[in-house]
Protein backbone atom coordinates (compact mmCIF):
# COMPACT_ATOMS: atom_id res chain seq x y z
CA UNK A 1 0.00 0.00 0.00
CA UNK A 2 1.53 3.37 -0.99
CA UNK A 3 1.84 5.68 1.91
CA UNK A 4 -0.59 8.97 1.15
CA UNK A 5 1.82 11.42 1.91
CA UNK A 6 4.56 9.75 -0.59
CA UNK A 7 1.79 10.02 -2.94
CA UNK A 8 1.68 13.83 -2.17
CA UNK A 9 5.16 14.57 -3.01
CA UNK A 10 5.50 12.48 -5.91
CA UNK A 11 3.21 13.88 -7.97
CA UNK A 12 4.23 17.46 -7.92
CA UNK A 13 7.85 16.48 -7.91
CA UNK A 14 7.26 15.12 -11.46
CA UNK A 15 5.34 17.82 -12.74
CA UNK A 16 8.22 20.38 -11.23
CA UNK A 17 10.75 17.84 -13.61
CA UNK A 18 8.64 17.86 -16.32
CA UNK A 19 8.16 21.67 -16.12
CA UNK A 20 12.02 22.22 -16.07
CA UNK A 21 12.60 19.92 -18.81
CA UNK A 22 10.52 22.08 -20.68
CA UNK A 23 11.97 25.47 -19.92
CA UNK A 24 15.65 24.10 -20.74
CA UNK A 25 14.92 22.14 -24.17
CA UNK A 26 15.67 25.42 -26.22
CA UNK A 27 18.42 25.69 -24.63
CA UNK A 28 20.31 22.81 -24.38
CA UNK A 29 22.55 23.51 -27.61
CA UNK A 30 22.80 27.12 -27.18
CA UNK A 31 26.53 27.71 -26.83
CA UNK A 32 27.38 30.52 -23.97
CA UNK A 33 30.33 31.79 -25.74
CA UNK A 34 31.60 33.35 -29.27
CA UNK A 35 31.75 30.48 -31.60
CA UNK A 36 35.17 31.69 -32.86
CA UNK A 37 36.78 29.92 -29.55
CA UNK A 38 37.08 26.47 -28.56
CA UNK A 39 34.49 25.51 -26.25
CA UNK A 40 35.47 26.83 -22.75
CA UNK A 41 37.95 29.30 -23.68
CA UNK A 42 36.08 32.29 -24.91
CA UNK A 43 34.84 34.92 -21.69
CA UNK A 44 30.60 33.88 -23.48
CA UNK A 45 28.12 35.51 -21.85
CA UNK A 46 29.30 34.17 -18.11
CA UNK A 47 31.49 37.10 -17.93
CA UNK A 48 30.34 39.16 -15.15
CA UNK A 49 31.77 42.50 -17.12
CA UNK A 50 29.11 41.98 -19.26
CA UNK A 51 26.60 43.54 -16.47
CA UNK A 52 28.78 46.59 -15.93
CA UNK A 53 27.73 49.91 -15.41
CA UNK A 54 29.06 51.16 -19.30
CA UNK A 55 27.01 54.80 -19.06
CA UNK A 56 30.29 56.47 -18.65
CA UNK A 57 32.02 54.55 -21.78
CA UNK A 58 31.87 56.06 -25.19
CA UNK A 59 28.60 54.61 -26.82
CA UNK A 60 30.63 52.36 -29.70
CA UNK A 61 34.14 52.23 -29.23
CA UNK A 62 36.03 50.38 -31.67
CA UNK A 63 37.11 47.69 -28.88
CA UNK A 64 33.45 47.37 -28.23
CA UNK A 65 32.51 46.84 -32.33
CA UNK A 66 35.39 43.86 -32.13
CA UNK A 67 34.17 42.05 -29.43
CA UNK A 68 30.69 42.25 -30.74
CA UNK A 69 32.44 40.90 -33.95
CA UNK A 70 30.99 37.03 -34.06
CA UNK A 71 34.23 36.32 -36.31
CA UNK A 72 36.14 37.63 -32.49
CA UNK A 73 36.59 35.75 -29.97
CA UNK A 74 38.42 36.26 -26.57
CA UNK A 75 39.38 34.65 -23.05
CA UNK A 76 37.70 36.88 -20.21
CA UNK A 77 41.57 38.37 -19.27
CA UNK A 78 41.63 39.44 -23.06
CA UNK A 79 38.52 40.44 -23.89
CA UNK A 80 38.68 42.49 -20.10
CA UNK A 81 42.18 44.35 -21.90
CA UNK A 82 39.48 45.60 -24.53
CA UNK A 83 36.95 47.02 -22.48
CA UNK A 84 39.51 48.60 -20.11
CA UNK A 85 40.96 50.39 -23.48
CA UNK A 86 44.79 48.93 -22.91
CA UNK A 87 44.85 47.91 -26.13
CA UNK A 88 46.73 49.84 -28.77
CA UNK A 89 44.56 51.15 -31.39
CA UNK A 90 46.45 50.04 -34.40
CA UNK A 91 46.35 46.55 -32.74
CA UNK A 92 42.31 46.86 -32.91
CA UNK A 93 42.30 47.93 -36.57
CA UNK A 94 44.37 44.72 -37.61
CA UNK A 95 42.66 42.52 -35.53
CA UNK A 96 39.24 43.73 -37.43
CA UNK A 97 41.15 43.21 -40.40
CA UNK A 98 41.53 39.75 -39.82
CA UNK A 99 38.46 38.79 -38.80
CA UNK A 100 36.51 40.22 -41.78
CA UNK A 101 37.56 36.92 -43.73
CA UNK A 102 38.62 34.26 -40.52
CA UNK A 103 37.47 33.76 -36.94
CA UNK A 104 40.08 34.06 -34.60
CA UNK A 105 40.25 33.77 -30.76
CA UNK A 106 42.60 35.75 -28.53
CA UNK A 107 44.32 34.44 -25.37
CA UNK A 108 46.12 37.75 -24.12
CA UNK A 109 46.69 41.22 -24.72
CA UNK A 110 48.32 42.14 -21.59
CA UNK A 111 46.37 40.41 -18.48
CA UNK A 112 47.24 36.88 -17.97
CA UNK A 113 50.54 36.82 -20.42
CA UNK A 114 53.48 34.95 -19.01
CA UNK A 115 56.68 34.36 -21.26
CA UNK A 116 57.71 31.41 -18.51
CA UNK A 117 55.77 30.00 -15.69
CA UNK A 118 55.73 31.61 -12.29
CA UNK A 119 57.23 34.77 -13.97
CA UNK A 120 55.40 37.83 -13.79
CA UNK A 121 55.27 40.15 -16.90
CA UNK A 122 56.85 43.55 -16.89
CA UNK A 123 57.94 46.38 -18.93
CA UNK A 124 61.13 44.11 -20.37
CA UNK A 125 60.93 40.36 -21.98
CA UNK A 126 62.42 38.16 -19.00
CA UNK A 127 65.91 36.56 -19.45
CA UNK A 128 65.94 32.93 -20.38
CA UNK A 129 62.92 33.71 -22.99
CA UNK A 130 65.25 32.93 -25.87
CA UNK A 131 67.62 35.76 -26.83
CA UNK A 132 64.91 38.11 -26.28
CA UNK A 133 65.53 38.83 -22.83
CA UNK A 134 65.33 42.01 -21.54
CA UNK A 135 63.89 43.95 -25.03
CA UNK A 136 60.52 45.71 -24.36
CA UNK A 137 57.48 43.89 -23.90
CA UNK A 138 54.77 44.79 -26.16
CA UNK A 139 52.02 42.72 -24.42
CA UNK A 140 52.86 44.66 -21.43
CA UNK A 141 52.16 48.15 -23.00
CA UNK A 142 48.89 46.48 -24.81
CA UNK A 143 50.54 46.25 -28.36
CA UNK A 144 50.53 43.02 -28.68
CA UNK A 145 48.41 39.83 -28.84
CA UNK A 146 48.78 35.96 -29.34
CA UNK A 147 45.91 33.82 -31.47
CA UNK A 148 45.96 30.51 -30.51
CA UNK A 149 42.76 29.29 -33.20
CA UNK A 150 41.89 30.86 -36.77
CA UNK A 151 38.68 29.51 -38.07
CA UNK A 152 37.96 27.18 -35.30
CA UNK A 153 41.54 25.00 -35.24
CA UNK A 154 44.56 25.23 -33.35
CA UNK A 155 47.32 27.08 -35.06
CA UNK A 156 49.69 24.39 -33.35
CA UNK A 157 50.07 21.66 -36.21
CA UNK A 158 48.15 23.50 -38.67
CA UNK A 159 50.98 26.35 -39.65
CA UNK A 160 50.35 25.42 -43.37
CA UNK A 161 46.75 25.30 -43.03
CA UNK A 162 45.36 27.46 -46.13
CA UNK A 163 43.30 29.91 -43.08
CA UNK A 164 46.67 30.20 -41.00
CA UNK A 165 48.25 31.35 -43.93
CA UNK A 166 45.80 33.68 -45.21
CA UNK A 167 46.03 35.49 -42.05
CA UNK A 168 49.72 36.08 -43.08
CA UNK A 169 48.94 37.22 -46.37
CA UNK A 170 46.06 39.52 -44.82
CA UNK A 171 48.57 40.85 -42.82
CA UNK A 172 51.64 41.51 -45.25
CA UNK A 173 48.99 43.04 -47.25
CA UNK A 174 48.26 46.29 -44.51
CA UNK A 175 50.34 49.31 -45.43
CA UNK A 176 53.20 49.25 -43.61
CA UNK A 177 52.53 52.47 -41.93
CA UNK A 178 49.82 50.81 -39.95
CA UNK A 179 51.29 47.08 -39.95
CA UNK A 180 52.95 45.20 -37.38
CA UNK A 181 56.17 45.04 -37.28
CA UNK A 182 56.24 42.09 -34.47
CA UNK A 183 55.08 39.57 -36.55
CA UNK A 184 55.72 35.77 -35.32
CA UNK A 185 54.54 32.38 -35.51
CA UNK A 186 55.31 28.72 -36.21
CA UNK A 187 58.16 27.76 -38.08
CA UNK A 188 56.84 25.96 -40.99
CA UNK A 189 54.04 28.97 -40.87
CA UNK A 190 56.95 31.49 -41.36
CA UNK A 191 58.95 29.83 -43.89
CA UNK A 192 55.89 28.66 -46.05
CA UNK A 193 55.23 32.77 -46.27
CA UNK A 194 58.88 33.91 -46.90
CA UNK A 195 58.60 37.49 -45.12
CA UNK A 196 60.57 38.90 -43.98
CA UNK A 197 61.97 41.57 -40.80
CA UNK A 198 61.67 44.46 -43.63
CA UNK A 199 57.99 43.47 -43.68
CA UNK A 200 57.81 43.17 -40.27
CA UNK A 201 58.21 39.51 -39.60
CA UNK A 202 60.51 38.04 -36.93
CA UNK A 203 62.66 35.43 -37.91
CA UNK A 204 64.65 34.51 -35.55
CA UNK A 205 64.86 30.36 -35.14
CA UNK A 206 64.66 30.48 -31.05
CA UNK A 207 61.54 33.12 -31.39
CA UNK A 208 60.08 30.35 -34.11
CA UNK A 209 60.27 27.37 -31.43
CA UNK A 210 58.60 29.21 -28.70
CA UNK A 211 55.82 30.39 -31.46
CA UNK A 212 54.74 26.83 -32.56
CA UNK A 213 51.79 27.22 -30.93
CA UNK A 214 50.71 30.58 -31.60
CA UNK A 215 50.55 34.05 -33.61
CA UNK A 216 52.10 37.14 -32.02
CA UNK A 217 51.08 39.98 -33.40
CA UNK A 218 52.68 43.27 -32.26
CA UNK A 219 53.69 46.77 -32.37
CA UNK A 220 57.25 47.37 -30.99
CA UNK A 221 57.27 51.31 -30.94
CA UNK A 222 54.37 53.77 -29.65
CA UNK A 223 53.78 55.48 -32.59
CA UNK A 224 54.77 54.34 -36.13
CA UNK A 225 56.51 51.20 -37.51
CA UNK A 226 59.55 50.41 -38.91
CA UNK A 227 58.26 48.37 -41.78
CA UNK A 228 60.48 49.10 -45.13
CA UNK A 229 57.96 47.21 -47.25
C-alpha cells in the first residue's frame, strides 16, 4: 500500500521535472560563448563584465565593435584588456582586419601573459625567454596579442593550413605604416610565407620554437613602424 503522503510529493515532484525539462529544451545547444573559440575558452556571456555599469564609456568604441564581432573571440583576461581600453589602437584595426575573412580567438593582450611559468610580466621580456631577454614587452604596453585558433583550429600543427596562412597574407597586405612590425609564428608557418623583418616579420629560429603554438602579433614602438615594405 503506498503511503498517502509519498503520494503527495511524488506527484508534484514530477510535474516540477517535467516543467524544467521544458523550460531548458531550447536551450540545451545554445553555446554561452563566441563560436570563434574552442568551447570553454572564450569569456561567453558568463562574464560578469558583461553587467557593468558602461554609461560612462563612449557609446561604440572600436574595442566594443570587435568584441561584438561574431568572427572575435576572446578569453575573459583578453577580452577584459578591450573594455579597459589597454589595447593599442592600431592593434584593434588589424585585428578587425583579420576577422573580416577568418574567426580568430585571442588568449592575451596584456592580463594573464606569461613568457615562462611563475614569472610575472613587466615592462622588459624576462631573461631565459630565448635571446629576447630584456627587449621591451609589447604585451605589457597592450601592443601586442597571441591567437591561438583561426577559423575554429589550433594554429599548433596546422601552420600550413590554407586559413593560417591567409592570415599572413592579410597581414603583409596592410600598409606598412599601420602594420605590425612584431610579426611571429610557427616555423613551418613562417617559412611557407617567406617574409621577412623588412615586412615586419621576426625570424629569428629560437623566437620560431617558442611560437609553434601561436601568432604574435605586435607593435614594438608607440607610434609608427619600422616596416620598409
Amino acid at each position: 500500500m503506498v503511503n498517502p503522503v509519498a503520494r503527495l510529493l511524488v506527484v508534484p515532484l514530477i510535474l516540477i521535472s517535467t516543467m524544467w525539462s521544458v523550460a531548458i529544451w531550447p536551450f540545451e545547444n545554445v553555446r554561452l560563448e563566441e563560436p570563434a573559440c574552442p568551447r570553454g575558452v572564450g569569456h561567453g556571456f558568463w562574464d560578469m563584465r558583461w553587467i557593468e555599469d558602461d554609461s560612462k564609456e563612449p557609446a561604440d568604441t572600436e574595442a566594443q565593435k570587435l568584441l561584438r564581432n561574431p568572427n572575435f573571440g576572446a578569453t575573459s583576461d583578453a577580452a577584459g584588456d578591450l573594455k579597459a581600453g589597454i589595447v593599442d589602437g592600431r592593434l584593434i584595426s588589424t585585428l578587425q582586419t583579420i576577422s573580416k575573412e577568418h574567426s580568430i580567438c585571442v588568449q592575451t593582450f596584456k592580463e594573464g601573459h606569461r613568457f615562462l611559468p611563475g614569472v610575472e610580466d613587466g615592462p622588459t621580456i624576462p631573461e631565459g625567454y630565448g635571446e629576447a631577454g630584456g627587449l621591451p614587452n609589447t604585451h605589457y604596453f597592450g601592443r601586442a596579442t597571441d591567437i591561438y585558433w583561426v577559423d575554429g583550429e589550433p594554429v599548433e600543427g596546422n601552420g600550413t593550413d590554407p586559413a593560417v596562412l591567409d592570415v599572413g597574407r592579410m597581414l603583409a597586405k596592410i600598409p606598412q605604416g599601420r602594420r605590425p612590425n612584431q610579426i611571429i609564428g610557427p616555423p613551418d608557418w613562417t617559412k611557407r610565407l617567406g617574409y621577412g623583418f623588412e615586412r615586419g616579420w621576426i625570424t629569428a629560429q629560437d623566437q620560431l620554437r617558442l611560437h609553434k603554438d601561436h601568432l604574435h602579433i605586435g607593435y614594438r614602438e608607440k607610434t609608427g613602424t619600422s616596416n620598409t615594405q
